[in-house]
Structure formats: C-alpha cells, structure tokens
PDB file of N, CA and C in Angstrom:
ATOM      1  N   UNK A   1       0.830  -1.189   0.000  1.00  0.00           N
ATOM      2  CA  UNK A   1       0.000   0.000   0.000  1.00  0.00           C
ATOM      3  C   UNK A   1       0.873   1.251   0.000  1.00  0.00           C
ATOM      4  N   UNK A   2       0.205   2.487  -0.677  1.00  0.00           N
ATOM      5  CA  UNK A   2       0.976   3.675  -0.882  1.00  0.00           C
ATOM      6  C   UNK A   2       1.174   4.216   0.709  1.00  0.00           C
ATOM      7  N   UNK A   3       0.824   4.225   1.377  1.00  0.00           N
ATOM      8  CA  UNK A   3       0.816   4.743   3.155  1.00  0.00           C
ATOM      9  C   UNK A   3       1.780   3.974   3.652  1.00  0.00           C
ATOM     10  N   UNK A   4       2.009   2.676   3.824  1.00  0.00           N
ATOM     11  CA  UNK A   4       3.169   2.186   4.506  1.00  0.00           C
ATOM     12  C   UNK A   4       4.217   2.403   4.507  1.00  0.00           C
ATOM     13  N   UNK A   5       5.265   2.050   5.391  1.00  0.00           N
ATOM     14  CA  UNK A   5       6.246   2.383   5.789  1.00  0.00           C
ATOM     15  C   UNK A   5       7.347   1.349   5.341  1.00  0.00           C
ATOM     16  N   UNK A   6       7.916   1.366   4.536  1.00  0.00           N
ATOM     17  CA  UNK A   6       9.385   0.129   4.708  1.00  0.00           C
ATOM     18  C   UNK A   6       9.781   0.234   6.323  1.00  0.00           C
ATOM     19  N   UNK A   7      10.628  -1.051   6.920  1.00  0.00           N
ATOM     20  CA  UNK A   7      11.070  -0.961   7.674  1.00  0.00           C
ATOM     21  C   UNK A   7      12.495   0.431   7.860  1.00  0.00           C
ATOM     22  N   UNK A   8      12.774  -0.084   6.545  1.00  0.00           N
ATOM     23  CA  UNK A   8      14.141   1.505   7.140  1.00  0.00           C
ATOM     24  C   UNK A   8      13.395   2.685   6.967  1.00  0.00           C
ATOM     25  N   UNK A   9      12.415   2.721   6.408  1.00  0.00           N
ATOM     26  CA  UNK A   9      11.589   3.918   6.633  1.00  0.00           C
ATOM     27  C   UNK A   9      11.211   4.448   7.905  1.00  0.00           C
ATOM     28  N   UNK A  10      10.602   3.447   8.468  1.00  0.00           N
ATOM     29  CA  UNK A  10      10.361   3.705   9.867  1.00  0.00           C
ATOM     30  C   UNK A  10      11.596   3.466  10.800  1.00  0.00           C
ATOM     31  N   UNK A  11      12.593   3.074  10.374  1.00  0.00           N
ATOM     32  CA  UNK A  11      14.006   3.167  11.535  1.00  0.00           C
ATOM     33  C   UNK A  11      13.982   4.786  11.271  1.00  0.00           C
ATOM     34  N   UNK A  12      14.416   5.205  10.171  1.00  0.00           N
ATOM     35  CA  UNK A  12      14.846   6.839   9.617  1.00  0.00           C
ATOM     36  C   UNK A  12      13.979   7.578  10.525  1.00  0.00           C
ATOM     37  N   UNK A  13      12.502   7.392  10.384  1.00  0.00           N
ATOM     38  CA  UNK A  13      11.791   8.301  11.012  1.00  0.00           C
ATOM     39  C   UNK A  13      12.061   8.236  12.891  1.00  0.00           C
ATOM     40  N   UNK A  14      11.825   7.059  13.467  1.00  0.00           N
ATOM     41  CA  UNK A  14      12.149   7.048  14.364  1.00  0.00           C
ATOM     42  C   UNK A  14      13.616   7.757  15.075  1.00  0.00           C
ATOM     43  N   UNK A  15      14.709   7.771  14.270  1.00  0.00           N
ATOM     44  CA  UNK A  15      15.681   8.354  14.608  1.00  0.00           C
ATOM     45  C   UNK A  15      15.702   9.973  14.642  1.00  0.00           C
ATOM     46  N   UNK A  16      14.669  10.186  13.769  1.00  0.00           N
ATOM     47  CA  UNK A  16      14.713  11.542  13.167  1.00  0.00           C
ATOM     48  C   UNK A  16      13.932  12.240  14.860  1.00  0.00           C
ATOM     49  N   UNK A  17      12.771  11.346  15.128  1.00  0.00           N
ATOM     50  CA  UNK A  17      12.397  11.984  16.213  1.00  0.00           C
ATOM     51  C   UNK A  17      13.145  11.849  17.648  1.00  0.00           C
ATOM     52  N   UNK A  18      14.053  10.545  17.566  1.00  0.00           N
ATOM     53  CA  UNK A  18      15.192  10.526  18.733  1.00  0.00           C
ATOM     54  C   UNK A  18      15.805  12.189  18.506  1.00  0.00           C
ATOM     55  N   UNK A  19      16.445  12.346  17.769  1.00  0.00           N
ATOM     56  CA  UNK A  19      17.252  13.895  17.425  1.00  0.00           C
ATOM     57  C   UNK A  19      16.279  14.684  18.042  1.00  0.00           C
ATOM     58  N   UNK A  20      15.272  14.805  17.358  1.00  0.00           N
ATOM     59  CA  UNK A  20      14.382  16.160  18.311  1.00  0.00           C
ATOM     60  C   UNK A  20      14.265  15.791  19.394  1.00  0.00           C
ATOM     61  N   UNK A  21      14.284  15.136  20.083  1.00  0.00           N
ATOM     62  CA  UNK A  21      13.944  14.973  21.796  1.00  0.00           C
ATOM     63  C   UNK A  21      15.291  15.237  22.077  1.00  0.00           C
ATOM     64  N   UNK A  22      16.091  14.866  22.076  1.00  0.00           N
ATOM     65  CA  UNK A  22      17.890  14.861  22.547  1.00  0.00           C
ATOM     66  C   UNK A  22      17.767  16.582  22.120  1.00  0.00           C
ATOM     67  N   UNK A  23      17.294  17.409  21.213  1.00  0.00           N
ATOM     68  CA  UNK A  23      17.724  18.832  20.888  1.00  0.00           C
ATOM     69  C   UNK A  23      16.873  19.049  21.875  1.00  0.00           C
ATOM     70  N   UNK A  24      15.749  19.059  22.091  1.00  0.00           N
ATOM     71  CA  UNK A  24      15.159  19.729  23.342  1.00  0.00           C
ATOM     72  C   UNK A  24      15.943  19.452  24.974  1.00  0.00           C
ATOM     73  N   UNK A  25      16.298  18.161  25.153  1.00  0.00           N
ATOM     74  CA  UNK A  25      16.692  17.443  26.489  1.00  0.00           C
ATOM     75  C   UNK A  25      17.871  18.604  26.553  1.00  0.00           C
ATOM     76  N   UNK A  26      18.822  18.732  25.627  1.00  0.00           N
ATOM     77  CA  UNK A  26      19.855  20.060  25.945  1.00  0.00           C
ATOM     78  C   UNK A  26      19.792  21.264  25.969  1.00  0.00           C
ATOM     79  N   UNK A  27      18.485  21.699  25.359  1.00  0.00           N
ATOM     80  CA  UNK A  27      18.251  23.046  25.496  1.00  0.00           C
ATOM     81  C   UNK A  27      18.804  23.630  26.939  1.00  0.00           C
ATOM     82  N   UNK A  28      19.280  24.644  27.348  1.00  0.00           N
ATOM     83  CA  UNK A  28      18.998  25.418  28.490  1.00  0.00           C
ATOM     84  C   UNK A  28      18.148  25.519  29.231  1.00  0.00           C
ATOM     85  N   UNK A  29      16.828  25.973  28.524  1.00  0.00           N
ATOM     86  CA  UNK A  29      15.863  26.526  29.539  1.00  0.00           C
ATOM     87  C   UNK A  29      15.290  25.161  29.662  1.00  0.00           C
ATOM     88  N   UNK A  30      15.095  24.300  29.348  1.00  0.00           N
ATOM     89  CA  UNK A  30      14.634  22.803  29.463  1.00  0.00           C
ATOM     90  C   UNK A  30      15.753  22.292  30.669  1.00  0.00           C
ATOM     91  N   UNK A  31      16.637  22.789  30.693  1.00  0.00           N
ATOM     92  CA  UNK A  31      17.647  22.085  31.769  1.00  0.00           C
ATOM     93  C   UNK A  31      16.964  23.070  32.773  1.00  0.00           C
ATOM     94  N   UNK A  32      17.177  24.389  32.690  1.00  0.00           N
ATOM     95  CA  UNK A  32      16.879  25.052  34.177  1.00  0.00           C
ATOM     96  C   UNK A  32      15.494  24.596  34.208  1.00  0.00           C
ATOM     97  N   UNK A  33      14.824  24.433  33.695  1.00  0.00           N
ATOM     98  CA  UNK A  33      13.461  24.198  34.472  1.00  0.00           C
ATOM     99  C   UNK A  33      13.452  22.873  35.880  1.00  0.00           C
ATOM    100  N   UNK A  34      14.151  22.298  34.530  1.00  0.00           N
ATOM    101  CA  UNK A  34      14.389  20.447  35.213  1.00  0.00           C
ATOM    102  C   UNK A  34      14.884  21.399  36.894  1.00  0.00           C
ATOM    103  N   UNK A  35      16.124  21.722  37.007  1.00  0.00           N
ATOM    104  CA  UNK A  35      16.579  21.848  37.985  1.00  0.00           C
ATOM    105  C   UNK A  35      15.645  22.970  39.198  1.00  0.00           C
ATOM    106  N   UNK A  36      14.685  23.694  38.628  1.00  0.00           N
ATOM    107  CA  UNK A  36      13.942  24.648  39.763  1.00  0.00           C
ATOM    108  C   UNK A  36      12.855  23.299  39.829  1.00  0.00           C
ATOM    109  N   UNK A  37      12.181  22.845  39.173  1.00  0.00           N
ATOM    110  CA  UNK A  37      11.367  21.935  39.451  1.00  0.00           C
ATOM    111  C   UNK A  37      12.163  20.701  40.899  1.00  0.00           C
ATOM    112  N   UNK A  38      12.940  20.483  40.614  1.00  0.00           N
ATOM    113  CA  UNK A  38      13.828  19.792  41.601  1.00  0.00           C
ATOM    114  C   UNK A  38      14.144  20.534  42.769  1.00  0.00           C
ATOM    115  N   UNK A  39      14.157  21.583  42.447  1.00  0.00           N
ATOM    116  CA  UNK A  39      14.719  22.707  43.773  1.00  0.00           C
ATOM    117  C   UNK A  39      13.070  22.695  44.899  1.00  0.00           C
ATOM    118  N   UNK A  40      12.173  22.892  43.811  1.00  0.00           N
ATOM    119  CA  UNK A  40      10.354  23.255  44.400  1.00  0.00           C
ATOM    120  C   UNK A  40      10.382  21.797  44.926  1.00  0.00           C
ATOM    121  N   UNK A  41      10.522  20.678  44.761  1.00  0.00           N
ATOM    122  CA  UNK A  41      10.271  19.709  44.934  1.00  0.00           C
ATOM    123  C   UNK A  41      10.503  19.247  46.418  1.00  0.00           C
ATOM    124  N   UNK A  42      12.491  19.361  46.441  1.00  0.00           N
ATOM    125  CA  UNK A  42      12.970  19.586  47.738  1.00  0.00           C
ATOM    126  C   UNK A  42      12.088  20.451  48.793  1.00  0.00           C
ATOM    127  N   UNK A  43      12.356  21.648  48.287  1.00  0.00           N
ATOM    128  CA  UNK A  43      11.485  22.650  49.586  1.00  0.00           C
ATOM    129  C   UNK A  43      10.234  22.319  49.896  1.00  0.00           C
ATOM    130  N   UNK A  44       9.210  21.762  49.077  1.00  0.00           N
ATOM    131  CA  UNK A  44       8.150  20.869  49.455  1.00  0.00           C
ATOM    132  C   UNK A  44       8.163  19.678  50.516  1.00  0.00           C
ATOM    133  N   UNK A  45       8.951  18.811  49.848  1.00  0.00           N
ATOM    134  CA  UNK A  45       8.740  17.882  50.979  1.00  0.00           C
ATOM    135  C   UNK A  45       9.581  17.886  52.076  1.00  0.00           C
ATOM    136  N   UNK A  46      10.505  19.097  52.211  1.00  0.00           N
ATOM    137  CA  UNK A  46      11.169  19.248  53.548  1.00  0.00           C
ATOM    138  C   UNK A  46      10.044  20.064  54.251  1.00  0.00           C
ATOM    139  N   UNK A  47       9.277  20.935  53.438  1.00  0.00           N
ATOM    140  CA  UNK A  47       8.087  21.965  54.549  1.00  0.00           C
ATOM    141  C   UNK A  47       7.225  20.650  54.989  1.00  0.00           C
ATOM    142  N   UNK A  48       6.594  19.620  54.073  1.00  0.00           N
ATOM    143  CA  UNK A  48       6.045  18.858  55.111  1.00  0.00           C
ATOM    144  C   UNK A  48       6.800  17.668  55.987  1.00  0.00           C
ATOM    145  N   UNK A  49       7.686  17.272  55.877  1.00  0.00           N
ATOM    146  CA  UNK A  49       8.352  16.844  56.640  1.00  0.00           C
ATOM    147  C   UNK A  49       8.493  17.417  57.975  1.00  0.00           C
ATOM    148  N   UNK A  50       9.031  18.987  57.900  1.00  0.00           N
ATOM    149  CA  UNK A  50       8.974  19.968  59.238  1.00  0.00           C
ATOM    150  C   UNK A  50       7.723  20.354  59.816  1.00  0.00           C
ATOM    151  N   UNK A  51       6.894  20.307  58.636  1.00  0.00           N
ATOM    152  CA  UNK A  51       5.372  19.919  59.804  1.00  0.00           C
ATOM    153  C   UNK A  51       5.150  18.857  60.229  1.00  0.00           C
ATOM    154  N   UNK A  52       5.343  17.867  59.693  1.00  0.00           N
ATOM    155  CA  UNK A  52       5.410  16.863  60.669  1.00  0.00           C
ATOM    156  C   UNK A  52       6.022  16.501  61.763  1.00  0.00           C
ATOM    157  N   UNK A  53       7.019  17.087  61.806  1.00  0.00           N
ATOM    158  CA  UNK A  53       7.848  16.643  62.772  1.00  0.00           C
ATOM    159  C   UNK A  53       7.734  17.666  64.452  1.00  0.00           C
ATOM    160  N   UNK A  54       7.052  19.212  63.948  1.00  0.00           N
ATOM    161  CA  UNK A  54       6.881  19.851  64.853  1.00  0.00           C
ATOM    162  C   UNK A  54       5.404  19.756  65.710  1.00  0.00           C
ATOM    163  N   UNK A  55       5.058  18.823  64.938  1.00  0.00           N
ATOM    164  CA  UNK A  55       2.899  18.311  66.061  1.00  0.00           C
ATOM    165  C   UNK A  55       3.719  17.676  67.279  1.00  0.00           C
TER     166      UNK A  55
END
C-alpha cells in the first residue's frame, strides 16, 4: 500500500524523532526548568516533613 512504511523507513523516522527529543533534552531553559522543578520539589517535601515533625 501507498501509506506504509518500509522498515528503514520507519528506523529513519524514528531516529529523526530521537534527534528532536535529545535537541530539546539540551536546550537550556529545558535544563533550568528540570533543575527549579527539583529545587520546588525539595522545599516541598522538607516543609512537610517539618510539619510533621513539629505536632
């Protein structure tokens, strides 16, 4: 059928979209986010942790 894919067709494409995810994963602002999200994360569960611990 005219729609299908050869197999190296679909390896090519698949790789093609590995590349775009790996160009985003290095972006900058994709990294700082990662890392404030990690930062909010910490200070979260240390605030409830310290409420817990002060009842």
């Amino acid at each position: 059928m005219a729609g299908d894919l050869t197999r190296a067709q679909k390896l090519a494409q698949d790789a093609a979209e590995a590349a775009e995810v790996r160009a985003y994963q290095k972006d900058p602002d994709v990294l700082r986010l990662g890392r404030v999200r990690q930062q909010f994360d910490w200070m979260a569960w240390s605030g409830i942790a310290l409420g817990w611990a002060s009842r």
